[in-house]
Structure formats: C-alpha cells, structure tokens
PDB file of N, CA and C in Angstrom:
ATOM      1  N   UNK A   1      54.993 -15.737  -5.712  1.00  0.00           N
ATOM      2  CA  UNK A   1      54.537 -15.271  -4.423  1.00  0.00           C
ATOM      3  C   UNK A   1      53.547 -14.114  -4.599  1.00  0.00           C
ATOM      4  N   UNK A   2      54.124 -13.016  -5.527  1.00  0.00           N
ATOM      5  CA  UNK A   2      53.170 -12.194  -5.697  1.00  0.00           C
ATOM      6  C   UNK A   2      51.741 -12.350  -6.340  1.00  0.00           C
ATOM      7  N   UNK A   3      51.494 -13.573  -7.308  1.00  0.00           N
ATOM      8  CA  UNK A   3      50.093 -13.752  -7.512  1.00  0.00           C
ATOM      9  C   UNK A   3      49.706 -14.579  -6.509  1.00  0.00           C
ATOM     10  N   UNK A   4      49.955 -15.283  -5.913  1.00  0.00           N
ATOM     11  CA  UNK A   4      49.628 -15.786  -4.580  1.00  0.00           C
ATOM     12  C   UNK A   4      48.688 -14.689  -3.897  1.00  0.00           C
ATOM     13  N   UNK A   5      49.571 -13.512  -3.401  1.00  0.00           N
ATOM     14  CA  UNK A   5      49.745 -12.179  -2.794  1.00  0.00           C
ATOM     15  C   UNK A   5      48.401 -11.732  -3.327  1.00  0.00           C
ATOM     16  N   UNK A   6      48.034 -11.523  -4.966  1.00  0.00           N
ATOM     17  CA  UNK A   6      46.996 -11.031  -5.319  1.00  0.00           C
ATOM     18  C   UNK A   6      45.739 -11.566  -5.147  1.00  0.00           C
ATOM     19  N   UNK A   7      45.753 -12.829  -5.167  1.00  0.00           N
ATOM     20  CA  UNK A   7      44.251 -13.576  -4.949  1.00  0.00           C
ATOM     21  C   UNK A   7      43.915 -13.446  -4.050  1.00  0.00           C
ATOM     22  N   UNK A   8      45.052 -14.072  -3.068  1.00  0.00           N
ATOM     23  CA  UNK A   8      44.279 -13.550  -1.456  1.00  0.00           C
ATOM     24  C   UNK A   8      44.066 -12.476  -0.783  1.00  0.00           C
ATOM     25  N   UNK A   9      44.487 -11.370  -1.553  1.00  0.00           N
ATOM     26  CA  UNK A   9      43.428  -9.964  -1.468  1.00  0.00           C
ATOM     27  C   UNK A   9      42.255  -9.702  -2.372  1.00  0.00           C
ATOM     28  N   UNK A  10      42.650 -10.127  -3.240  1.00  0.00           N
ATOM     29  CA  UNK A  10      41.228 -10.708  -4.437  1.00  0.00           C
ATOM     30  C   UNK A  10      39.822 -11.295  -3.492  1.00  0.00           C
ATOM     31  N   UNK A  11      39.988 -12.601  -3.181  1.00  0.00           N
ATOM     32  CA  UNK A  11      39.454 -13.608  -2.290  1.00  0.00           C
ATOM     33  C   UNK A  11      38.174 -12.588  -1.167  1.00  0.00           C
ATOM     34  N   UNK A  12      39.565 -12.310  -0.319  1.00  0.00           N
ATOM     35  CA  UNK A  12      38.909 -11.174   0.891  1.00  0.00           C
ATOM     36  C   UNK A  12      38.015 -10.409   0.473  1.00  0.00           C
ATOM     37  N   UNK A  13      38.339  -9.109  -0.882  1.00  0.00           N
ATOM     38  CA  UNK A  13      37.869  -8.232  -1.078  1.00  0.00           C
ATOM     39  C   UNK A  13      36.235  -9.272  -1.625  1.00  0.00           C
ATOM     40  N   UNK A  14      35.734 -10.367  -2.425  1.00  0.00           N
ATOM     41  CA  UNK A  14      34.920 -11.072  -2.818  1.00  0.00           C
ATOM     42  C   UNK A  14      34.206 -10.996  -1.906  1.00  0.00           C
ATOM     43  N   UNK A  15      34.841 -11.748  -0.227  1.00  0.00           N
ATOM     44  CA  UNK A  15      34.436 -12.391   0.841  1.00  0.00           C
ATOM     45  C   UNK A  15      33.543 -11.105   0.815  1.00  0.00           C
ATOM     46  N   UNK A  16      33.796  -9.851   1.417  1.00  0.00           N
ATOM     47  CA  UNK A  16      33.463  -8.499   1.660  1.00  0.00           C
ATOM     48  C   UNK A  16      32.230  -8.148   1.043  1.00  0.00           C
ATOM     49  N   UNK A  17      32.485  -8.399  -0.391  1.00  0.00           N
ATOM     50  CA  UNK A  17      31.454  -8.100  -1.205  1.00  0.00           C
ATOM     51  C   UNK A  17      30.024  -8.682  -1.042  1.00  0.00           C
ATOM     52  N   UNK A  18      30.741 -10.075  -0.450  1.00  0.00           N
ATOM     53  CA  UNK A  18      29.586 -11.083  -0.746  1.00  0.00           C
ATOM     54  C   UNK A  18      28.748 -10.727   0.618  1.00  0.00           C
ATOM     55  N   UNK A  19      29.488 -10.451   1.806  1.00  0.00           N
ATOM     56  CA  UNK A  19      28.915 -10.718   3.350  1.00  0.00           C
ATOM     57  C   UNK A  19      28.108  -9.085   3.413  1.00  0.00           C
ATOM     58  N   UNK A  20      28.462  -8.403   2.642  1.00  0.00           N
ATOM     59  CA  UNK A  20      27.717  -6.683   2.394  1.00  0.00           C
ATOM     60  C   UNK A  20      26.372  -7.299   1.746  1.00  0.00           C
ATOM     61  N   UNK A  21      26.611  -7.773   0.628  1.00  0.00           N
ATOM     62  CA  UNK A  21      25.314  -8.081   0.345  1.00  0.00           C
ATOM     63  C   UNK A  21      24.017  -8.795   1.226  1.00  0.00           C
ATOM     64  N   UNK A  22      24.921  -9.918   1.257  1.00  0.00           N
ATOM     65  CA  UNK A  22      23.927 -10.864   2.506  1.00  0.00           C
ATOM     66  C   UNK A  22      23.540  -9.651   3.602  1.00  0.00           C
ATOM     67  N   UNK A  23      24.061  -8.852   4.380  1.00  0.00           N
ATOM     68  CA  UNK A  23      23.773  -7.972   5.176  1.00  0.00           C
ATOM     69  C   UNK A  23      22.524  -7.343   4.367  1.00  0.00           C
ATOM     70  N   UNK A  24      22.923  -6.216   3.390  1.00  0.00           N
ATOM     71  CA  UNK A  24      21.647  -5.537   2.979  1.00  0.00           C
ATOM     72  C   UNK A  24      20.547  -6.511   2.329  1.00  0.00           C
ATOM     73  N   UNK A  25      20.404  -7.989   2.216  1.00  0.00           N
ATOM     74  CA  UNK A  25      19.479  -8.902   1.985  1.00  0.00           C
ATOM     75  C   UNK A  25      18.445  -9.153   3.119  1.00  0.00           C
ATOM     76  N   UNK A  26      19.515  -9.555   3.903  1.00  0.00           N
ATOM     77  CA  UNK A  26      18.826  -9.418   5.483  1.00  0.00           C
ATOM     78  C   UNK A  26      17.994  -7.971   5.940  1.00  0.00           C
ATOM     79  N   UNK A  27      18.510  -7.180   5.956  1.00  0.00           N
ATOM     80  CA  UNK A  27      17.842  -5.765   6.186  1.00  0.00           C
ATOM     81  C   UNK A  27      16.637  -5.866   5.329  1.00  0.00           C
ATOM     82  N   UNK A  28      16.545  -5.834   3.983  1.00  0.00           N
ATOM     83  CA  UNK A  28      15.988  -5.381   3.514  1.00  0.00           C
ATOM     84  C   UNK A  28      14.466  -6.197   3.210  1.00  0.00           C
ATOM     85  N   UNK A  29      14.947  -7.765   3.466  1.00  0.00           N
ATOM     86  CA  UNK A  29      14.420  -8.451   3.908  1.00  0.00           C
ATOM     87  C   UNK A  29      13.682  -8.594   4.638  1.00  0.00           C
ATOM     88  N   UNK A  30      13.796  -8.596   5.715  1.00  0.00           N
ATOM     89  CA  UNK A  30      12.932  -7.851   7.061  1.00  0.00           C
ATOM     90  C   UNK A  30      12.017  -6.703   6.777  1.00  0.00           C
ATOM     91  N   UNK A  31      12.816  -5.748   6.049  1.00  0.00           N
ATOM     92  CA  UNK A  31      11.311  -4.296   5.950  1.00  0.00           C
ATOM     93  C   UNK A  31      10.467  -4.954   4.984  1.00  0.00           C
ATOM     94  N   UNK A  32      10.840  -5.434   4.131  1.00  0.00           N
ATOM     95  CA  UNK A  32       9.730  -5.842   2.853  1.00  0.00           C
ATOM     96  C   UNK A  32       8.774  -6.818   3.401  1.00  0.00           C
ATOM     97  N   UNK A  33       9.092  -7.282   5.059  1.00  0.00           N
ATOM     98  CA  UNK A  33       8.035  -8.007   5.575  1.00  0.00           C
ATOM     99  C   UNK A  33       7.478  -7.598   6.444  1.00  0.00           C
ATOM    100  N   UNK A  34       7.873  -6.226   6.682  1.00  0.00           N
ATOM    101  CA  UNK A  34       7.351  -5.398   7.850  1.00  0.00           C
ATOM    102  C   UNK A  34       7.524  -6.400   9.071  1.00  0.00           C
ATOM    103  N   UNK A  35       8.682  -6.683   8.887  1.00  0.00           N
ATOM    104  CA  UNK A  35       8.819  -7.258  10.429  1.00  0.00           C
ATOM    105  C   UNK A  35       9.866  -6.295  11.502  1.00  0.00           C
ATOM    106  N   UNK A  36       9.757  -6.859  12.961  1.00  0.00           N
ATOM    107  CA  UNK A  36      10.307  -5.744  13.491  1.00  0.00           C
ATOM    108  C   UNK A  36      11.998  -6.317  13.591  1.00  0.00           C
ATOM    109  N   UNK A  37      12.483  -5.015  13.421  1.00  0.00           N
ATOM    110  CA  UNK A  37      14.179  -4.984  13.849  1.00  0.00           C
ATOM    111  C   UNK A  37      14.849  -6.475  14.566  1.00  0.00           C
ATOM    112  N   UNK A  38      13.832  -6.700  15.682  1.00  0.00           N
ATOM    113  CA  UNK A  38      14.378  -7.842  16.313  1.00  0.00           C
ATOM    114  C   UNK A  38      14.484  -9.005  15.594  1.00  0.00           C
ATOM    115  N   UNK A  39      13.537  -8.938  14.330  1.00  0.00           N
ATOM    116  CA  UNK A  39      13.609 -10.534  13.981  1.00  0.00           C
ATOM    117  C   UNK A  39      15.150 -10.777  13.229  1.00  0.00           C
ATOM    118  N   UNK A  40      15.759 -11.821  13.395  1.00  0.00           N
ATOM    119  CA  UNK A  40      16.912 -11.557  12.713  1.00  0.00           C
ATOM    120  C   UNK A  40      18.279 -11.194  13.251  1.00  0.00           C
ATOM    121  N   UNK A  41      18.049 -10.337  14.280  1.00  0.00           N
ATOM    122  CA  UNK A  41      18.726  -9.859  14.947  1.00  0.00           C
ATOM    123  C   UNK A  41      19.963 -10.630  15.472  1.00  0.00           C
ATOM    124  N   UNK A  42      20.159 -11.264  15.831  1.00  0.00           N
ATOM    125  CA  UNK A  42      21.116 -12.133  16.169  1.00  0.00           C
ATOM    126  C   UNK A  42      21.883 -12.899  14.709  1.00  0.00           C
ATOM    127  N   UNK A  43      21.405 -13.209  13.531  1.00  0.00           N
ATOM    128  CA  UNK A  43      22.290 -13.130  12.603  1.00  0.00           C
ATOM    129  C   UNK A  43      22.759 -11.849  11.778  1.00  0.00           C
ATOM    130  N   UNK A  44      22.295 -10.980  12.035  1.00  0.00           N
ATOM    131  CA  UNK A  44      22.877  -9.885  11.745  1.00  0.00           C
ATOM    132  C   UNK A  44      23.715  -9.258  12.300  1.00  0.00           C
ATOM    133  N   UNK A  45      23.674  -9.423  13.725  1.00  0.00           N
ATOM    134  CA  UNK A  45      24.901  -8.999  14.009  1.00  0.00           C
ATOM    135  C   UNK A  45      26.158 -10.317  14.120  1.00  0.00           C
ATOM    136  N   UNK A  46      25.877 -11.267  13.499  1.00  0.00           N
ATOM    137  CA  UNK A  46      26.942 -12.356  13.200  1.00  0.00           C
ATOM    138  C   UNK A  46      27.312 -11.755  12.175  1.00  0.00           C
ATOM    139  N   UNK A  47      26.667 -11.097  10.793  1.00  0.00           N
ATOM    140  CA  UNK A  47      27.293 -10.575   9.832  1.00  0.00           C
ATOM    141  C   UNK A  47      28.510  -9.814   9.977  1.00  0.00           C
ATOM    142  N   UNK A  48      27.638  -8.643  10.956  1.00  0.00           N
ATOM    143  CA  UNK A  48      28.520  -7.854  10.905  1.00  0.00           C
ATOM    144  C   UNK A  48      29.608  -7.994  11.364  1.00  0.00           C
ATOM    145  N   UNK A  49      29.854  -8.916  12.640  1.00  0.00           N
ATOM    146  CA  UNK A  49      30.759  -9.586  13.160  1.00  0.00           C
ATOM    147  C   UNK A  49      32.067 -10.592  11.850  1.00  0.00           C
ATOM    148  N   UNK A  50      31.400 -10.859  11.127  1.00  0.00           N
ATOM    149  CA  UNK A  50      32.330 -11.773   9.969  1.00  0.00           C
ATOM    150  C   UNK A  50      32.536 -10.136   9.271  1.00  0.00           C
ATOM    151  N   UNK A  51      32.147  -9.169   9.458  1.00  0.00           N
ATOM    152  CA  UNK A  51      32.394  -8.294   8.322  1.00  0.00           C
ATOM    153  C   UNK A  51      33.717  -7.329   9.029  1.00  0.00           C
ATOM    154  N   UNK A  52      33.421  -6.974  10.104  1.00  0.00           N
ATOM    155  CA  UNK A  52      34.464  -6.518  10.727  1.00  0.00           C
ATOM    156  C   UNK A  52      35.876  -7.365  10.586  1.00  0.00           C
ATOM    157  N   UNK A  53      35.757  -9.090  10.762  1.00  0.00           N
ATOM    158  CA  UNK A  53      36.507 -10.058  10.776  1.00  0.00           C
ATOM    159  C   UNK A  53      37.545  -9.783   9.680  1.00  0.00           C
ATOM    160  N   UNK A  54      36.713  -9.893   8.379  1.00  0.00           N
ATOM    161  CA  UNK A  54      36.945  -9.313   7.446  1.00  0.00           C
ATOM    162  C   UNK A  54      38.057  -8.113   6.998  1.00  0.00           C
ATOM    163  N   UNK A  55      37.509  -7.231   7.376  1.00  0.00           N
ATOM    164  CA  UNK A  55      38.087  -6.120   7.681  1.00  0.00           C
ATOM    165  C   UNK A  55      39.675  -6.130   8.092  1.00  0.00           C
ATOM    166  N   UNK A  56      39.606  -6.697   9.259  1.00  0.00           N
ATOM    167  CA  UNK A  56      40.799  -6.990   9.970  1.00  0.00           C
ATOM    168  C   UNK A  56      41.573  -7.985   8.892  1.00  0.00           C
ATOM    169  N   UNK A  57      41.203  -9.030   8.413  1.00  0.00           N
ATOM    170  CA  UNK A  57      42.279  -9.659   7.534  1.00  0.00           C
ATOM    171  C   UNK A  57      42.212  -9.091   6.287  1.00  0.00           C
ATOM    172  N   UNK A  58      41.781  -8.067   5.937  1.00  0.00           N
ATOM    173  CA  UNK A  58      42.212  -7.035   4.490  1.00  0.00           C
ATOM    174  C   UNK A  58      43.531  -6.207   5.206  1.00  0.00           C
ATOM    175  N   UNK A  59      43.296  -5.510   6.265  1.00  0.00           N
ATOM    176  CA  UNK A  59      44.448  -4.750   6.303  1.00  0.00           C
ATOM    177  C   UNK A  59      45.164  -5.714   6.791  1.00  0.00           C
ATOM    178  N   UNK A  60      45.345  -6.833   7.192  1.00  0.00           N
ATOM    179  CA  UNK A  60      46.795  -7.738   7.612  1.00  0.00           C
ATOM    180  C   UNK A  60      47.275  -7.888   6.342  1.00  0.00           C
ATOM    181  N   UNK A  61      46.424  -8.398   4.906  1.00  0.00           N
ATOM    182  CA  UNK A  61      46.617  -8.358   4.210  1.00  0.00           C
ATOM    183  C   UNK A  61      47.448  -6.998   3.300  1.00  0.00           C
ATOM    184  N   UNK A  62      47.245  -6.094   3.307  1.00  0.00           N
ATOM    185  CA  UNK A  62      47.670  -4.805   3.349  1.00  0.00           C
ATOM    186  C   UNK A  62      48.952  -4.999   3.528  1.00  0.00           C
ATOM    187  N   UNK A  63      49.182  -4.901   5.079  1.00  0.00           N
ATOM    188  CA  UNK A  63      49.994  -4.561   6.081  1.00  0.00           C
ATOM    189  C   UNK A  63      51.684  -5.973   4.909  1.00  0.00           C
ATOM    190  N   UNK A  64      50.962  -7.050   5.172  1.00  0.00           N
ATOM    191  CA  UNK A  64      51.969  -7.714   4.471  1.00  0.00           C
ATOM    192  C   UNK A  64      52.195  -7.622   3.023  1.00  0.00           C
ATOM    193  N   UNK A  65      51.623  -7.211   2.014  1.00  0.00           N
ATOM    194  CA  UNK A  65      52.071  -6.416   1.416  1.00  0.00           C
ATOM    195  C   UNK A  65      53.169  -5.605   1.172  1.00  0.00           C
ATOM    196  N   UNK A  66      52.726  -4.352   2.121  1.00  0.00           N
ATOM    197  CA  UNK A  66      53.539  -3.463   2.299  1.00  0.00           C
ATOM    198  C   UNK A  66      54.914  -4.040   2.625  1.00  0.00           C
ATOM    199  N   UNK A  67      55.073  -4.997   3.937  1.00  0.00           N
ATOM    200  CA  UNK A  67      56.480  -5.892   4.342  1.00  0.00           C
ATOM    201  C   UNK A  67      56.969  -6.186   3.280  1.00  0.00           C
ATOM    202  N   UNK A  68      56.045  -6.970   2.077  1.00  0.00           N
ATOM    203  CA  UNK A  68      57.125  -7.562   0.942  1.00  0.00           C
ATOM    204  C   UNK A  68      57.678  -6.812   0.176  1.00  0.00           C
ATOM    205  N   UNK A  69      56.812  -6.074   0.331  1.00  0.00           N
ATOM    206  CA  UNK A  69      57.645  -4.679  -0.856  1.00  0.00           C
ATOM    207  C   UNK A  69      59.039  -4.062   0.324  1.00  0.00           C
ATOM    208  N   UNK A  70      58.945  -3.829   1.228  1.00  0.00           N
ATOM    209  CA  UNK A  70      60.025  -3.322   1.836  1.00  0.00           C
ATOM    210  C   UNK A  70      60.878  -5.077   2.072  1.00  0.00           C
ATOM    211  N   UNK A  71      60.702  -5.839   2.196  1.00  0.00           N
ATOM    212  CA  UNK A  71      62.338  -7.231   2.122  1.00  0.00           C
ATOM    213  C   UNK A  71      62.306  -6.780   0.560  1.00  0.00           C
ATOM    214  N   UNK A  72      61.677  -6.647  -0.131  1.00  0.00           N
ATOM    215  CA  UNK A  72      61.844  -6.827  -2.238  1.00  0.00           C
ATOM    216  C   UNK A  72      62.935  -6.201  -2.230  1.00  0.00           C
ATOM    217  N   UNK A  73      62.704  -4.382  -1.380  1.00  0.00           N
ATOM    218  CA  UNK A  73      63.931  -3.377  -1.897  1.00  0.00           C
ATOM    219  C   UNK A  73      65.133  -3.621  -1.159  1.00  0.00           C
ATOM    220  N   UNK A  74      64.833  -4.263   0.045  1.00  0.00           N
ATOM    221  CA  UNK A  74      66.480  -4.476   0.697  1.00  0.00           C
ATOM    222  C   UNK A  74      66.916  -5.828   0.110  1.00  0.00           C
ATOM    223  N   UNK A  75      66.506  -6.337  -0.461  1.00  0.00           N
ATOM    224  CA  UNK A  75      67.357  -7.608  -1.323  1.00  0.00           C
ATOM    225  C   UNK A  75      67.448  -7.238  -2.200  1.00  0.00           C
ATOM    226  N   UNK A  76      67.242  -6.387  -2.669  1.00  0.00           N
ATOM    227  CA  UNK A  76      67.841  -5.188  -4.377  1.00  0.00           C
ATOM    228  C   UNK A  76      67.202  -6.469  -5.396  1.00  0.00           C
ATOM    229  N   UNK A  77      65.576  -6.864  -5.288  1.00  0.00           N
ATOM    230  CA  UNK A  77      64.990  -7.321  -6.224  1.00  0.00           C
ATOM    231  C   UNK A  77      64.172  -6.559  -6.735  1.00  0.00           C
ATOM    232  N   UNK A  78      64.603  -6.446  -8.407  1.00  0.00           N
ATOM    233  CA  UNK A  78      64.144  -5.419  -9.267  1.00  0.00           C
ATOM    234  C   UNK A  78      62.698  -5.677  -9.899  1.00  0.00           C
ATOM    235  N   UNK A  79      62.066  -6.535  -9.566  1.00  0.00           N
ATOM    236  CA  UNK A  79      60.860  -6.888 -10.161  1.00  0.00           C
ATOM    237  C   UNK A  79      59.675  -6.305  -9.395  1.00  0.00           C
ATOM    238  N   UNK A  80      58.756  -5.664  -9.766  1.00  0.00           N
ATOM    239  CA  UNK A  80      57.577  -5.276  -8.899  1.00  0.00           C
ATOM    240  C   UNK A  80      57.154  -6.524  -8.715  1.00  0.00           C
ATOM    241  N   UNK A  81      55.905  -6.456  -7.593  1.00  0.00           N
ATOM    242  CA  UNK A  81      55.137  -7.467  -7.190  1.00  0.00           C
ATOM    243  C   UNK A  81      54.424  -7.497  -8.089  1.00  0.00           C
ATOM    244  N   UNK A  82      53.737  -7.100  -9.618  1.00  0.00           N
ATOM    245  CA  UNK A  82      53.225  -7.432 -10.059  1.00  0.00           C
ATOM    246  C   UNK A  82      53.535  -7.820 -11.391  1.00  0.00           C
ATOM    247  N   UNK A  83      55.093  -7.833 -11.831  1.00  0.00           N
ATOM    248  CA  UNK A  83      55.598  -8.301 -12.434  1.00  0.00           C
ATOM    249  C   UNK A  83      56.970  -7.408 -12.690  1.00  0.00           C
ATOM    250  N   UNK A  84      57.760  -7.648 -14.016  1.00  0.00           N
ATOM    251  CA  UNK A  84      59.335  -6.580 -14.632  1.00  0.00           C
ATOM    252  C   UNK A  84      58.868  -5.168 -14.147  1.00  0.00           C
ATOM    253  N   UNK A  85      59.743  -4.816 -13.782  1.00  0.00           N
ATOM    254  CA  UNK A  85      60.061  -3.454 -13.944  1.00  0.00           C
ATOM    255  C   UNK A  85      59.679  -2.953 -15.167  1.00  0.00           C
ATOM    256  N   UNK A  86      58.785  -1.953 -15.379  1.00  0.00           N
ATOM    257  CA  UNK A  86      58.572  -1.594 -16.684  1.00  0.00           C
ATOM    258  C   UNK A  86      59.546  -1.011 -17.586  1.00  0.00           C
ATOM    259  N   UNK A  87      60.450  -0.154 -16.431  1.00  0.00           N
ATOM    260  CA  UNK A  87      61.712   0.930 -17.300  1.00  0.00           C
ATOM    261  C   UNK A  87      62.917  -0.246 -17.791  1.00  0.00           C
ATOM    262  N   UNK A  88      62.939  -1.108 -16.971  1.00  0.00           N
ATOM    263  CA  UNK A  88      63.947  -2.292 -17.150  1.00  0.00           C
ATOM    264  C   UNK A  88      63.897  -2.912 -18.258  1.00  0.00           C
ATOM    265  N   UNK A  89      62.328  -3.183 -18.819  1.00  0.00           N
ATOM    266  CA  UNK A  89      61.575  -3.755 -19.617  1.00  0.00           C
ATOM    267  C   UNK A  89      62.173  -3.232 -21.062  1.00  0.00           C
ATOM    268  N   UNK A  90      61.443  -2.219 -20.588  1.00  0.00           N
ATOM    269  CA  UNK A  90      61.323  -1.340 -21.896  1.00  0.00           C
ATOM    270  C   UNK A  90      62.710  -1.010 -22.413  1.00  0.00           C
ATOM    271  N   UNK A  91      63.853  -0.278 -21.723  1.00  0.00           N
ATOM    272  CA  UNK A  91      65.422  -0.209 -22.318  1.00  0.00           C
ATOM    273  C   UNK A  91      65.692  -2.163 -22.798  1.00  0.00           C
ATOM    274  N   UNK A  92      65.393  -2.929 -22.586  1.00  0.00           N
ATOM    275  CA  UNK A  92      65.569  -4.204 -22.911  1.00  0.00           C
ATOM    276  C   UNK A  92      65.148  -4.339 -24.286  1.00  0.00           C
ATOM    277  N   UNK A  93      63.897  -3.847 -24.521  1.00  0.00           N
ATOM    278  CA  UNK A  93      62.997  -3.810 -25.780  1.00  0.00           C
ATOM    279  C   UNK A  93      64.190  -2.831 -26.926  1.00  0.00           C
ATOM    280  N   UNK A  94      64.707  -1.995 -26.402  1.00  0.00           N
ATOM    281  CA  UNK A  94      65.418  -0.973 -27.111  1.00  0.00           C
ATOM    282  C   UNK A  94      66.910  -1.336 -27.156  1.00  0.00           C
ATOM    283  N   UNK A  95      67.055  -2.230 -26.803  1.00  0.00           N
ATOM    284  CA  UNK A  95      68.607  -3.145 -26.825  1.00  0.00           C
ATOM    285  C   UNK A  95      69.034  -3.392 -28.266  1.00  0.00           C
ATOM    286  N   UNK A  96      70.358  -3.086 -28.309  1.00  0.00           N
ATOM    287  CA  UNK A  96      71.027  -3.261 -29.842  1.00  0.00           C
ATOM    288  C   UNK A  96      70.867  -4.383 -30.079  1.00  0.00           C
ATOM    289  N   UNK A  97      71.059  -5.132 -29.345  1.00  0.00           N
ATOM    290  CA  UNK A  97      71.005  -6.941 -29.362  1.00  0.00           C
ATOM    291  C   UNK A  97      69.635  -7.203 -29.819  1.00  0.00           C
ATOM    292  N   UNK A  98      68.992  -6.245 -30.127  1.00  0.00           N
ATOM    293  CA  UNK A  98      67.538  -7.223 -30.458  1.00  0.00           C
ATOM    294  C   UNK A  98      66.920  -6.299 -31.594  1.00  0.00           C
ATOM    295  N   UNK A  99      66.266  -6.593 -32.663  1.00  0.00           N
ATOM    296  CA  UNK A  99      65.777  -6.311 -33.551  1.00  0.00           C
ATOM    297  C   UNK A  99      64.137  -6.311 -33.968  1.00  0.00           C
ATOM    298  N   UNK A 100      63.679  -5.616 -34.496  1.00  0.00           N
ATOM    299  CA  UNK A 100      62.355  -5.442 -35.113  1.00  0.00           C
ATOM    300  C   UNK A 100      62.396  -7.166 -36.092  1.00  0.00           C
ATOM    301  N   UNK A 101      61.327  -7.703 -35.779  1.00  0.00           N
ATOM    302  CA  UNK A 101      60.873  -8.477 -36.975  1.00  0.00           C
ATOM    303  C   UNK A 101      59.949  -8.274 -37.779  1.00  0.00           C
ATOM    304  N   UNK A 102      60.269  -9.055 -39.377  1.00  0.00           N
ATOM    305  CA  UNK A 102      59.278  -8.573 -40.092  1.00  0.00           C
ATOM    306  C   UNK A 102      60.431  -8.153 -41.601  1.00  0.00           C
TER     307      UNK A 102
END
C-alpha cells in the first residue's frame, strides 16, 4: 500500500513539474514573439487552472497520508510506510540467534 502511496505522490509531484513548465513555455513563448498578453490567454489560464487542480490533489494526497499513518499507529503496526522500523531492524541484526558470516 505504501509504495502504491509513494508513486502517486511521485506521479502528482511530475504532473506539477511538467504543467509549471508548459506554463513558463507558454509565457515565455509569447514574449520571444513579442506578442501581446492576450494571445494565448485562454490556455493559460487552463494551465493554471490544471495547476491549481493539481495542487488540490497533492494535499488530498498529503492529507491521506497523514490518515494512514494515524490507522498504522492505532492497529499497533510497527512498520513505517516506507518500510521496517529501523530500531526493530537493527536490535534484529544484533540478535544472539544470528551470526556474522565469513
């Protein structure tokens, strides 16, 4: 669930990246043709419109997040969302039961 969890904030944050650019393409686009403000105008503010969009499903994204981590700790599951517990890990590594090889 949790790499699930990561891509599709991965994904978004891409989406973001990508629709910023196209924005300053467009802008910049336009001055390098000395054209006026208006030309364009109406897909640019579609950008910004998908960018705000955007926006809004990063922090839902966020927001659920945050939820899974709060059900994780009331079901007393010891694993971070991004994998073992490191301290869990590590006293495991240091277990009598297990030995250096070599």
């Amino acid at each position: 669930m949790a790499s699930k969890l990561y891509v599709t904030e991965g994904a978004i944050d891409t989406a973001m990246v990508e629709a910023a650019a196209l924005m300053a393409d467009l802008v910049q686009g336009r001055k390098d043709l000395g054209l006026s403000a208006v030309v364009g105008d109406k897909a640019t503010v579609k950008v910004m419109q998908a960018l705000a969009a955007l926006g809004e499903a990063r922090a839902a994204m966020v927001e659920t997040h945050q939820e899974l981590e709060e059900v994780k700790l009331r079901l007393g599951v010891r694993t971070k969302m991004a994998g073992w517990d490191e301290r869990k890990l590590q006293g495991a590594l240091r277990s009598p039961r297990l030995r250096e090889a070599g």
